[in-house]
PDB file of N, CA and C in Angstrom:
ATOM      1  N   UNK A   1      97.194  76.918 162.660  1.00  0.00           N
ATOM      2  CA  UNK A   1      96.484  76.716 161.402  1.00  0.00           C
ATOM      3  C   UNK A   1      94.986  76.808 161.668  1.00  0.00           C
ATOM      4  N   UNK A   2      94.132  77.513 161.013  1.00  0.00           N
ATOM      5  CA  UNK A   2      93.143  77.926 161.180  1.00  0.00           C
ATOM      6  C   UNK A   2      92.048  77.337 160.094  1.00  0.00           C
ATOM      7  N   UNK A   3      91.036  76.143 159.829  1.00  0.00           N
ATOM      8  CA  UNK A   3      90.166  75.760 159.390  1.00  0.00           C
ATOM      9  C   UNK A   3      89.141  76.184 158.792  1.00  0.00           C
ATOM     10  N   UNK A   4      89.356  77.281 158.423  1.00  0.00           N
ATOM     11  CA  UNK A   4      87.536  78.144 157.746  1.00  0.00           C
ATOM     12  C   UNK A   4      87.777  77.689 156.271  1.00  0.00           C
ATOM     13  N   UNK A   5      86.484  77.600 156.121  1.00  0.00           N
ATOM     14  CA  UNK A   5      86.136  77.640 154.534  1.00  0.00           C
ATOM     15  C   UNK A   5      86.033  79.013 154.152  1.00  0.00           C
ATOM     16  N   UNK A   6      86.657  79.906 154.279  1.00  0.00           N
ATOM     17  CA  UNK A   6      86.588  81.305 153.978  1.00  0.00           C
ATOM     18  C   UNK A   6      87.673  82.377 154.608  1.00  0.00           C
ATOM     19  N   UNK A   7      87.622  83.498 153.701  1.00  0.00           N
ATOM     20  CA  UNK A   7      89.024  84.672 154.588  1.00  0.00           C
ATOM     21  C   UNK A   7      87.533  85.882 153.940  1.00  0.00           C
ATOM     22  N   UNK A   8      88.136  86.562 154.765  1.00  0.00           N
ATOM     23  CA  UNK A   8      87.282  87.714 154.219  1.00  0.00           C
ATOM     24  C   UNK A   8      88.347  88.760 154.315  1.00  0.00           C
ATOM     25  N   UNK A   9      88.179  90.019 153.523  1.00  0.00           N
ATOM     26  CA  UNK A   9      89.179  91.181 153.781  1.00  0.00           C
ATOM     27  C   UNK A   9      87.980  92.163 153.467  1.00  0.00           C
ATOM     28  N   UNK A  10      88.103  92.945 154.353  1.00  0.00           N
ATOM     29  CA  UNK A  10      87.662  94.411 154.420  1.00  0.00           C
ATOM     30  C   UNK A  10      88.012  95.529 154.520  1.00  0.00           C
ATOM     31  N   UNK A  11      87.824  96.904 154.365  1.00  0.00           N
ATOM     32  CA  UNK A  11      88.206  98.095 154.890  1.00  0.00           C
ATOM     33  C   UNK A  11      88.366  98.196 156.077  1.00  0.00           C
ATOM     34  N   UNK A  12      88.860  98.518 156.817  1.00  0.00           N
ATOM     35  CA  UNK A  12      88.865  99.149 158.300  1.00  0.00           C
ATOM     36  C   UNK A  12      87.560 100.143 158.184  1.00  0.00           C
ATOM     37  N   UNK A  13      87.209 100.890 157.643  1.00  0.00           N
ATOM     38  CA  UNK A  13      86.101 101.556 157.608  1.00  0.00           C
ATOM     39  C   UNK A  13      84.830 100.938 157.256  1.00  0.00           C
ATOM     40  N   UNK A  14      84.816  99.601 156.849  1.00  0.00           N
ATOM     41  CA  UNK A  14      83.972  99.196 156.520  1.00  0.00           C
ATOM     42  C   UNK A  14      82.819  98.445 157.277  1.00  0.00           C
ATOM     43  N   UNK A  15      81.140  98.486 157.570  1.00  0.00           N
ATOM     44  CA  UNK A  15      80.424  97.868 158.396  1.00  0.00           C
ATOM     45  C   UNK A  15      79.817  96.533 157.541  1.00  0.00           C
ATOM     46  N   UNK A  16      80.336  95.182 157.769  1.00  0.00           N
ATOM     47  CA  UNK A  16      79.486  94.499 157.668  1.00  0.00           C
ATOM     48  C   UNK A  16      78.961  93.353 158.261  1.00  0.00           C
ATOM     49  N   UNK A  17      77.743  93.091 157.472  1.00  0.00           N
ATOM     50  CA  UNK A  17      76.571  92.288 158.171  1.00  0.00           C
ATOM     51  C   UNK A  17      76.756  91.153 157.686  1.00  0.00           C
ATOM     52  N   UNK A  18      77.537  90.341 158.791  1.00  0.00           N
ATOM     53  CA  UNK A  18      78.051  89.143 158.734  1.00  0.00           C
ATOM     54  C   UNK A  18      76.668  88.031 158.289  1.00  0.00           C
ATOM     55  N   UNK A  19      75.947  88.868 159.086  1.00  0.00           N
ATOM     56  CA  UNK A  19      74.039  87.378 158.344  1.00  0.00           C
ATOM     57  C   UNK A  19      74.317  87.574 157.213  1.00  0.00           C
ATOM     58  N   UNK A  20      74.262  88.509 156.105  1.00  0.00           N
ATOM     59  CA  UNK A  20      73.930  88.414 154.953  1.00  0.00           C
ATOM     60  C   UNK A  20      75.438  87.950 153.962  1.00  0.00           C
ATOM     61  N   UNK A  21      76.583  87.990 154.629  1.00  0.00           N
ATOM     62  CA  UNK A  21      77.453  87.857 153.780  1.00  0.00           C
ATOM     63  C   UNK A  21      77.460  85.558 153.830  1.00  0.00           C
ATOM     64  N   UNK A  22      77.657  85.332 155.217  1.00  0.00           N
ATOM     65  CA  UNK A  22      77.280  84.113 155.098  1.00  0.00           C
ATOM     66  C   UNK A  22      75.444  83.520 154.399  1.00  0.00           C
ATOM     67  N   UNK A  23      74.841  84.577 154.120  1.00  0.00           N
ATOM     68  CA  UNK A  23      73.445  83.645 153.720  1.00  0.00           C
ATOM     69  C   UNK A  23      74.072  83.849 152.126  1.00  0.00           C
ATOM     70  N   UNK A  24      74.607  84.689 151.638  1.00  0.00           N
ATOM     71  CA  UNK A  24      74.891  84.760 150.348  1.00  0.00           C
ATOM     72  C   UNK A  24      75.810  83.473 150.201  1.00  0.00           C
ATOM     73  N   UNK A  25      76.860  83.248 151.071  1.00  0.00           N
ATOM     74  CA  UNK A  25      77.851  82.179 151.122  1.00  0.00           C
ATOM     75  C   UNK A  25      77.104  80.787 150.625  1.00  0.00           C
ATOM     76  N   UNK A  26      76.050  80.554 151.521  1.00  0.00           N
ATOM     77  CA  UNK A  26      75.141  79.721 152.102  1.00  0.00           C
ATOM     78  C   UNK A  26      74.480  79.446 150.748  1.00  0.00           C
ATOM     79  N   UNK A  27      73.685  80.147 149.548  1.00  0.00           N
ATOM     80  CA  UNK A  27      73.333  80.234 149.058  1.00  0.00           C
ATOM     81  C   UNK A  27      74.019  79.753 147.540  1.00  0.00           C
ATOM     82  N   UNK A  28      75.339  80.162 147.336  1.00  0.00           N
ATOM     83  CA  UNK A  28      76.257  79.791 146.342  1.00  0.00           C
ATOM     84  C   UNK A  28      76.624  77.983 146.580  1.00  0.00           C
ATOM     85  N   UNK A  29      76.756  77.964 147.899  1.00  0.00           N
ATOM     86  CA  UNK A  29      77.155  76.408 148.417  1.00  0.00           C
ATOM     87  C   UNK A  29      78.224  76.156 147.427  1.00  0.00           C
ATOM     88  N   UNK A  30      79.703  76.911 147.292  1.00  0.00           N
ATOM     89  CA  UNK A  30      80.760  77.028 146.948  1.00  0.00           C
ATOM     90  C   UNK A  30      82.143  76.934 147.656  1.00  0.00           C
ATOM     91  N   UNK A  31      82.674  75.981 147.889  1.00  0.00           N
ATOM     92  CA  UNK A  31      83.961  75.898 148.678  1.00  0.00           C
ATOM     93  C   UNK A  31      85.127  76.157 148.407  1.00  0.00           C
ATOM     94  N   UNK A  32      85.449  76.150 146.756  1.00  0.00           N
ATOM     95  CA  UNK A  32      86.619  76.167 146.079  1.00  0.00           C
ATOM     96  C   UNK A  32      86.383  77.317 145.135  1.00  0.00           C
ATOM     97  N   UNK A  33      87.223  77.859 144.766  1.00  0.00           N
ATOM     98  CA  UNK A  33      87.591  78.658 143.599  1.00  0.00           C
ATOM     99  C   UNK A  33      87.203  79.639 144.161  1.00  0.00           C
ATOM    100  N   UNK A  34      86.373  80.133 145.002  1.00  0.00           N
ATOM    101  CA  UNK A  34      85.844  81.260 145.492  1.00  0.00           C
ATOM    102  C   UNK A  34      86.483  82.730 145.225  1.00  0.00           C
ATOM    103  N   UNK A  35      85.942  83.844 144.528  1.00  0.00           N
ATOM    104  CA  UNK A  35      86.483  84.767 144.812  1.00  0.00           C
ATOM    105  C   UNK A  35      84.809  85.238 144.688  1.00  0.00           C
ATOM    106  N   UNK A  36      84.495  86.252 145.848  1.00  0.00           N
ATOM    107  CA  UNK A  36      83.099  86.582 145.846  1.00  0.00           C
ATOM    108  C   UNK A  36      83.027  88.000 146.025  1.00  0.00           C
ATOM    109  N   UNK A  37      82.377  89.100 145.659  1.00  0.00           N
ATOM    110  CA  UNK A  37      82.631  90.418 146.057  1.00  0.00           C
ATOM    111  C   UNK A  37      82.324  91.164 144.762  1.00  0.00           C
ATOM    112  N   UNK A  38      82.424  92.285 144.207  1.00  0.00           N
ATOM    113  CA  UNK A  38      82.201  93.056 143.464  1.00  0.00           C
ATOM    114  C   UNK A  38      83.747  92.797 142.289  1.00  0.00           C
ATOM    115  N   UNK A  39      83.635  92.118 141.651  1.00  0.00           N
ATOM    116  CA  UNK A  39      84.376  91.799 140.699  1.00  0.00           C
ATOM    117  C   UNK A  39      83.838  92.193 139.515  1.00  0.00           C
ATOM    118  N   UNK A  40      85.712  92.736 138.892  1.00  0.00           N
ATOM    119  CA  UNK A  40      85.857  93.586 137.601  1.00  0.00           C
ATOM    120  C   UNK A  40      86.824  92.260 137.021  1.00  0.00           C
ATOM    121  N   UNK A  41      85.895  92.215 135.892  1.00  0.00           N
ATOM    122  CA  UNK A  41      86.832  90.947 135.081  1.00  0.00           C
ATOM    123  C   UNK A  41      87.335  91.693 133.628  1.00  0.00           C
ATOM    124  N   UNK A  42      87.146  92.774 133.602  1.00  0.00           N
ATOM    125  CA  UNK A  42      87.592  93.222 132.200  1.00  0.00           C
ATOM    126  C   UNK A  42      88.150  94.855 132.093  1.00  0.00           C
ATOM    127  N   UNK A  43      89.404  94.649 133.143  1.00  0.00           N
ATOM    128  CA  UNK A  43      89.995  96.077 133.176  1.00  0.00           C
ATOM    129  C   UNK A  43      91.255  96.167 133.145  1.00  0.00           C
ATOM    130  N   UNK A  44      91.511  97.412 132.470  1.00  0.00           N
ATOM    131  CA  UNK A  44      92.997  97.511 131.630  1.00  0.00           C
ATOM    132  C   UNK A  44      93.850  98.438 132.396  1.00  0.00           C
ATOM    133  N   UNK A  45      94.840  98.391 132.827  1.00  0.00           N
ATOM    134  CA  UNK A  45      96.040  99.189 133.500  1.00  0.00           C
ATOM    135  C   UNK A  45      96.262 101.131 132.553  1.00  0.00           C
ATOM    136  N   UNK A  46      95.868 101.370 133.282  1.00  0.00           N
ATOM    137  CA  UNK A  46      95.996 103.034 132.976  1.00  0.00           C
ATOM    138  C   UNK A  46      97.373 103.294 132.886  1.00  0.00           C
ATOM    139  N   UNK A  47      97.462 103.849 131.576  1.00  0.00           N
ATOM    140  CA  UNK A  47      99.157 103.773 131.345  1.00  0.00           C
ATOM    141  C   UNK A  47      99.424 105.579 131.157  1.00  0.00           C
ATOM    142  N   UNK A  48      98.722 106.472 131.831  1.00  0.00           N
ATOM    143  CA  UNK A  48      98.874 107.717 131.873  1.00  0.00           C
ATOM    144  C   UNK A  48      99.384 107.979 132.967  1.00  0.00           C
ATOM    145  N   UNK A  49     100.685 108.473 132.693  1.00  0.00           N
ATOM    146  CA  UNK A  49     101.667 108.709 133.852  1.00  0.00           C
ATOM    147  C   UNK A  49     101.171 110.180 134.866  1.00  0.00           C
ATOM    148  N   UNK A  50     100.159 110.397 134.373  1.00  0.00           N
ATOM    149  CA  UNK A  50      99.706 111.710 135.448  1.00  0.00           C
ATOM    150  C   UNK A  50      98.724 111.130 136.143  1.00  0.00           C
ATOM    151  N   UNK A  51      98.361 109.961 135.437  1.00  0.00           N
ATOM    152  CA  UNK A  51      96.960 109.168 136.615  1.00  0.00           C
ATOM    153  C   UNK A  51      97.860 108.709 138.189  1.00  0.00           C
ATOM    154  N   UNK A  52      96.611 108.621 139.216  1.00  0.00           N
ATOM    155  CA  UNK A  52      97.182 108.422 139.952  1.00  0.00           C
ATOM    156  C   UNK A  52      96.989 106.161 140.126  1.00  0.00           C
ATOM    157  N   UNK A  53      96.220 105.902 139.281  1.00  0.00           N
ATOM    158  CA  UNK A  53      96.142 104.531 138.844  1.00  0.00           C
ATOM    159  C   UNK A  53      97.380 104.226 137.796  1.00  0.00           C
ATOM    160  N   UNK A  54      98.352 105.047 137.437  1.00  0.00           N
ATOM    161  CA  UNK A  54      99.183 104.773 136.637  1.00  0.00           C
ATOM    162  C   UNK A  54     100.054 103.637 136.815  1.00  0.00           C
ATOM    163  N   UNK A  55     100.072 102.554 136.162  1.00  0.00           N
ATOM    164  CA  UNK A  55     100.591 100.910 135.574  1.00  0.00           C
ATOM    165  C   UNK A  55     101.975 100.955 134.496  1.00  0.00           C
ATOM    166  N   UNK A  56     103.253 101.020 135.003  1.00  0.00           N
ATOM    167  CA  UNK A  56     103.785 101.200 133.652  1.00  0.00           C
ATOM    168  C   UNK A  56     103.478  99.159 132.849  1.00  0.00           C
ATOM    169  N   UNK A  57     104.626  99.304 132.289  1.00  0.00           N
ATOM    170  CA  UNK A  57     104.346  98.279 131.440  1.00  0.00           C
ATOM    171  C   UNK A  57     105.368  97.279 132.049  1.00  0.00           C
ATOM    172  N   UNK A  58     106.317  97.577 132.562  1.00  0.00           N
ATOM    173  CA  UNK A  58     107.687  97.045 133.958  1.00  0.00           C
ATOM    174  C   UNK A  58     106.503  96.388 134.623  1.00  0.00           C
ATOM    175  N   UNK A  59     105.483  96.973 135.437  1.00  0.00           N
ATOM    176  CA  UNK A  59     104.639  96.550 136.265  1.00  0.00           C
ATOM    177  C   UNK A  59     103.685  95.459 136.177  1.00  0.00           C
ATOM    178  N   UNK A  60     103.008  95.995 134.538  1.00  0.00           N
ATOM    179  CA  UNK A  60     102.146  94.925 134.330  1.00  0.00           C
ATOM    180  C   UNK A  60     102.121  94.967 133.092  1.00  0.00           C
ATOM    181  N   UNK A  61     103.069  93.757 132.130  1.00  0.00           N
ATOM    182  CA  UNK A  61     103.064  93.906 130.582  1.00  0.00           C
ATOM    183  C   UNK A  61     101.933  93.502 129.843  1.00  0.00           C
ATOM    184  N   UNK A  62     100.986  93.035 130.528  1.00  0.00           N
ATOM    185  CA  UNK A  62      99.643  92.624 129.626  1.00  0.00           C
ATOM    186  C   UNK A  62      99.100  93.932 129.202  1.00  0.00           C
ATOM    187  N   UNK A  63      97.869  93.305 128.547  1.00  0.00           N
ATOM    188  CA  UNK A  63      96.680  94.377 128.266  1.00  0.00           C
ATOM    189  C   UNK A  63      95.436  94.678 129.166  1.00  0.00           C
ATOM    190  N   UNK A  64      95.291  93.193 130.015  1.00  0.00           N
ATOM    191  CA  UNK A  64      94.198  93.548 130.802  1.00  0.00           C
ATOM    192  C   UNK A  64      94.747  93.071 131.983  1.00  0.00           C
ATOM    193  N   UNK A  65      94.003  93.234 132.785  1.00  0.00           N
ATOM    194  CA  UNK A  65      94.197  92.931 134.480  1.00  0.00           C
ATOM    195  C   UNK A  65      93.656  90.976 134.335  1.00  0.00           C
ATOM    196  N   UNK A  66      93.239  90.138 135.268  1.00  0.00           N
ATOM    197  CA  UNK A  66      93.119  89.326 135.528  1.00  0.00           C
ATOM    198  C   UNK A  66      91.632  89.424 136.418  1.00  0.00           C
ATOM    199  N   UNK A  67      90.384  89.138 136.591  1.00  0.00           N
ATOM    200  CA  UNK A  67      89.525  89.097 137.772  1.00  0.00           C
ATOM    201  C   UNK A  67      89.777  89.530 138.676  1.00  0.00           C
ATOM    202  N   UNK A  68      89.238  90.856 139.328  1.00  0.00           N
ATOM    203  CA  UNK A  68      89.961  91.133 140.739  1.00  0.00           C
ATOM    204  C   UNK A  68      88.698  92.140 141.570  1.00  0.00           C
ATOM    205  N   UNK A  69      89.204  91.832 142.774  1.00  0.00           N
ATOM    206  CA  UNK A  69      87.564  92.366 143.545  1.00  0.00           C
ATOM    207  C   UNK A  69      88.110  93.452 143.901  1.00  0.00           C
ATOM    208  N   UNK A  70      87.188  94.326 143.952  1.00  0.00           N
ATOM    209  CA  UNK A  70      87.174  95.628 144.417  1.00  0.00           C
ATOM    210  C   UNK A  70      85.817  96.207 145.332  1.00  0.00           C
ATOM    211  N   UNK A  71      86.182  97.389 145.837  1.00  0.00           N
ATOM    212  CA  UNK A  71      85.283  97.685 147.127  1.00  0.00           C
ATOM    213  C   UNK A  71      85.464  97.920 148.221  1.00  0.00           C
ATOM    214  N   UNK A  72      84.391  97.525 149.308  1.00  0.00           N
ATOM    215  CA  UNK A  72      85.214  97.645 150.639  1.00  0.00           C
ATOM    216  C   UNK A  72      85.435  96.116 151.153  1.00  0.00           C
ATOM    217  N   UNK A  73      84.733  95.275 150.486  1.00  0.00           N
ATOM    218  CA  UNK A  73      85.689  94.188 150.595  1.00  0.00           C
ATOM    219  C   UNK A  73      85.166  92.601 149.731  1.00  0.00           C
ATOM    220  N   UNK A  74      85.829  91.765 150.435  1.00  0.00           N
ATOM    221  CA  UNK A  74      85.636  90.212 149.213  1.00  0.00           C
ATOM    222  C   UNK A  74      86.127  89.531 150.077  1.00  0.00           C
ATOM    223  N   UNK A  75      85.444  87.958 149.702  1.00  0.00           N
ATOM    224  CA  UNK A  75      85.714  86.466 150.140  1.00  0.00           C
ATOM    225  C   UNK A  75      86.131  86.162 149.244  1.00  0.00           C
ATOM    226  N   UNK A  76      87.174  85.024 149.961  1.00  0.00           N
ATOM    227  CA  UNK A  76      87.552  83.840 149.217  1.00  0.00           C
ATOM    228  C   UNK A  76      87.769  82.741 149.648  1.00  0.00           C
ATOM    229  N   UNK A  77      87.712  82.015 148.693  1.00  0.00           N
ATOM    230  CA  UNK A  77      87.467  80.344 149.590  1.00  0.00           C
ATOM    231  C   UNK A  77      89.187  80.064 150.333  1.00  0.00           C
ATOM    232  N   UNK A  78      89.353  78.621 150.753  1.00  0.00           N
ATOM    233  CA  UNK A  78      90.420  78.487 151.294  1.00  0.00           C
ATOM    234  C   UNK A  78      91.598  78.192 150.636  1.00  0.00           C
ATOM    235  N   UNK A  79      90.756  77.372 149.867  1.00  0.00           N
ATOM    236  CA  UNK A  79      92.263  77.039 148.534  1.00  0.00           C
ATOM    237  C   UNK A  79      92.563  78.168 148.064  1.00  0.00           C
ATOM    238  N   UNK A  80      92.376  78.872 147.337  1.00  0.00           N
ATOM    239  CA  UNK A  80      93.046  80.252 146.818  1.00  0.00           C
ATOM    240  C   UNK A  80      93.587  81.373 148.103  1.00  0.00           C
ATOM    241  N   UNK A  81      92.904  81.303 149.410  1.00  0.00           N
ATOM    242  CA  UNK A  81      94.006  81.510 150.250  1.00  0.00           C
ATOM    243  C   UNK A  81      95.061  80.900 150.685  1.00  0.00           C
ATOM    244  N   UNK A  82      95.287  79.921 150.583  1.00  0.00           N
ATOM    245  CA  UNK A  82      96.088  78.936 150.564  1.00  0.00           C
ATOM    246  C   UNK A  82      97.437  78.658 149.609  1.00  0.00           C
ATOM    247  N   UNK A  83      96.711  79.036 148.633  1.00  0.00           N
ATOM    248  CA  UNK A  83      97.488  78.682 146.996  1.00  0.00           C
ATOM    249  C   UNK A  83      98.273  80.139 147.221  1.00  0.00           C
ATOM    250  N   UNK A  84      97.484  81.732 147.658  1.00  0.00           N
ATOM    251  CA  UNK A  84      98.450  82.892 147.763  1.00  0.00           C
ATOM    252  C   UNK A  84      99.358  82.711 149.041  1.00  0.00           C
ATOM    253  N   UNK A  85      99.175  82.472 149.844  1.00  0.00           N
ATOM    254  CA  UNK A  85     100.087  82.229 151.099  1.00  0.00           C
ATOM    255  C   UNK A  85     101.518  81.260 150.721  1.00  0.00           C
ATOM    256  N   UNK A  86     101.151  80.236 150.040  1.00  0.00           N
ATOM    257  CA  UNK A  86     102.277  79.398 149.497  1.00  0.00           C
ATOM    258  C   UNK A  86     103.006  80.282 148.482  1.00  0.00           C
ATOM    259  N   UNK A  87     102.315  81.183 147.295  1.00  0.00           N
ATOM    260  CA  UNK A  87     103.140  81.343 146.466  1.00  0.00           C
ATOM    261  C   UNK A  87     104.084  82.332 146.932  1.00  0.00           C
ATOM    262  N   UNK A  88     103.330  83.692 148.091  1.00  0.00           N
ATOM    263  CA  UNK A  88     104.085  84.607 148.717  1.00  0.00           C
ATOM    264  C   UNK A  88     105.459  83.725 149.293  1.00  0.00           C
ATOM    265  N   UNK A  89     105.250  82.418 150.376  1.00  0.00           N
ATOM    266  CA  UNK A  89     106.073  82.258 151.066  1.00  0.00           C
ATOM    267  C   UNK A  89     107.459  81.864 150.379  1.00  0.00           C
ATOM    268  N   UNK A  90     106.814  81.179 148.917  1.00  0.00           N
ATOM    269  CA  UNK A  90     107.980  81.072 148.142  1.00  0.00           C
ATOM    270  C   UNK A  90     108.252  81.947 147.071  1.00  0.00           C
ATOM    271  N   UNK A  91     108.211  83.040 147.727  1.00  0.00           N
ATOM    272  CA  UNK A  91     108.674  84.548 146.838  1.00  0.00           C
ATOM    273  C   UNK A  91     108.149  84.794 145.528  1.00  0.00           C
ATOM    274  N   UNK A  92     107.129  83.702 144.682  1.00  0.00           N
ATOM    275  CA  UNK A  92     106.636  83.916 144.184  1.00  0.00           C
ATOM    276  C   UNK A  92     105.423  84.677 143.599  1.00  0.00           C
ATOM    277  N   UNK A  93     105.419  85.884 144.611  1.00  0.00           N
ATOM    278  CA  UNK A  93     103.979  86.996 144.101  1.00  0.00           C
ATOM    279  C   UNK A  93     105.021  88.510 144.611  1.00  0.00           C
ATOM    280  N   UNK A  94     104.500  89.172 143.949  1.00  0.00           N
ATOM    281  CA  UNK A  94     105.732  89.951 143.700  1.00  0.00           C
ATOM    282  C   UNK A  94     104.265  91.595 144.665  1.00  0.00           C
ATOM    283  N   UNK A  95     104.549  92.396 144.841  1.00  0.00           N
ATOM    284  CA  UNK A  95     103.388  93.334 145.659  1.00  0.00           C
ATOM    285  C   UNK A  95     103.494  94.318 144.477  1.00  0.00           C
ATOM    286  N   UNK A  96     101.711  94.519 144.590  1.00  0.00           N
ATOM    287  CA  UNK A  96     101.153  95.377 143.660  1.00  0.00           C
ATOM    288  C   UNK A  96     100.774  96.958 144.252  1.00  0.00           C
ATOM    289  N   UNK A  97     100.770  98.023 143.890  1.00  0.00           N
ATOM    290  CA  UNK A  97     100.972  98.915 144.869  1.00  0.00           C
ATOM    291  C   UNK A  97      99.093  99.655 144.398  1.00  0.00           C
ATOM    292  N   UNK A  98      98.233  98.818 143.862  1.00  0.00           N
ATOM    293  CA  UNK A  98      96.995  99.484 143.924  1.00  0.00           C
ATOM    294  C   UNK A  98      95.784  98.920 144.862  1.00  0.00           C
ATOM    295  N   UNK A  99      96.369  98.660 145.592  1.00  0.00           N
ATOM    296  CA  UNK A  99      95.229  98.114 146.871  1.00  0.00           C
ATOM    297  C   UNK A  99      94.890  99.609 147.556  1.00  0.00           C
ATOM    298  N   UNK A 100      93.209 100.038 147.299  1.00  0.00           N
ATOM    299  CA  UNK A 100      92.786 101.196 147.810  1.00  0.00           C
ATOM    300  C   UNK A 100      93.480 102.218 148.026  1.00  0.00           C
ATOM    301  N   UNK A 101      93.883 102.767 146.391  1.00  0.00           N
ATOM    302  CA  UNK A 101      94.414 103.993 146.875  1.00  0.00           C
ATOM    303  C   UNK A 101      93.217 104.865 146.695  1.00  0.00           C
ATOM    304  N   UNK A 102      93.767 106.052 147.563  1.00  0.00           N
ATOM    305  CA  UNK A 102      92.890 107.135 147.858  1.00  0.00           C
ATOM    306  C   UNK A 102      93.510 108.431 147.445  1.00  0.00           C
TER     307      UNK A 102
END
């Protein structure tokens, strides 16, 4: 079990500058709820079956998506890593197949 106040996920291709991502950290002085990164809070599932972002409605019956970071990468605090690790372990998060497609 591992103690950070933070997870980070990145690209494999991605370079970053760990000073500035902790002075930004540093700066919020945020422990909980954390989701930090280039967040889209108001986007809707492309329901055009020739897109390659294509969402049927099986997949995701809403209208909009939920807050979600995008980029080459995002923090989050521990509780919400925490809270996804539990819900995966109890089969409760089901896999979404649009994590960086290319």
């Amino acid at each position: 079990v591992v103690s950070a106040k933070f997870v980070m996920k990145t690209d494999d291709d991605a370079f970053v500058r760990v000073d500035e991502v902790l002075a930004s950290l540093n700066k919020i002085n945020m422990i909980r709820g954390l989701l930090y990164g280039l967040i889209n809070s108001d986007s809707r599932p492309h329901r055009n079956p020739d897109s390659k972002w294509y969402i049927s409605t099986e997949e995701w019956p809403e209208e909009t998506y939920p807050p979600w970071a995008h980029g080459p990468g995002y923090v989050v605090s521990r509780d919400i890593a925490k809270a996804v690790y539990k819900r995966h372990k109890k089969g409760r998060l089901k896999m979404f197949k649009l994590e960086d497609v290319a």
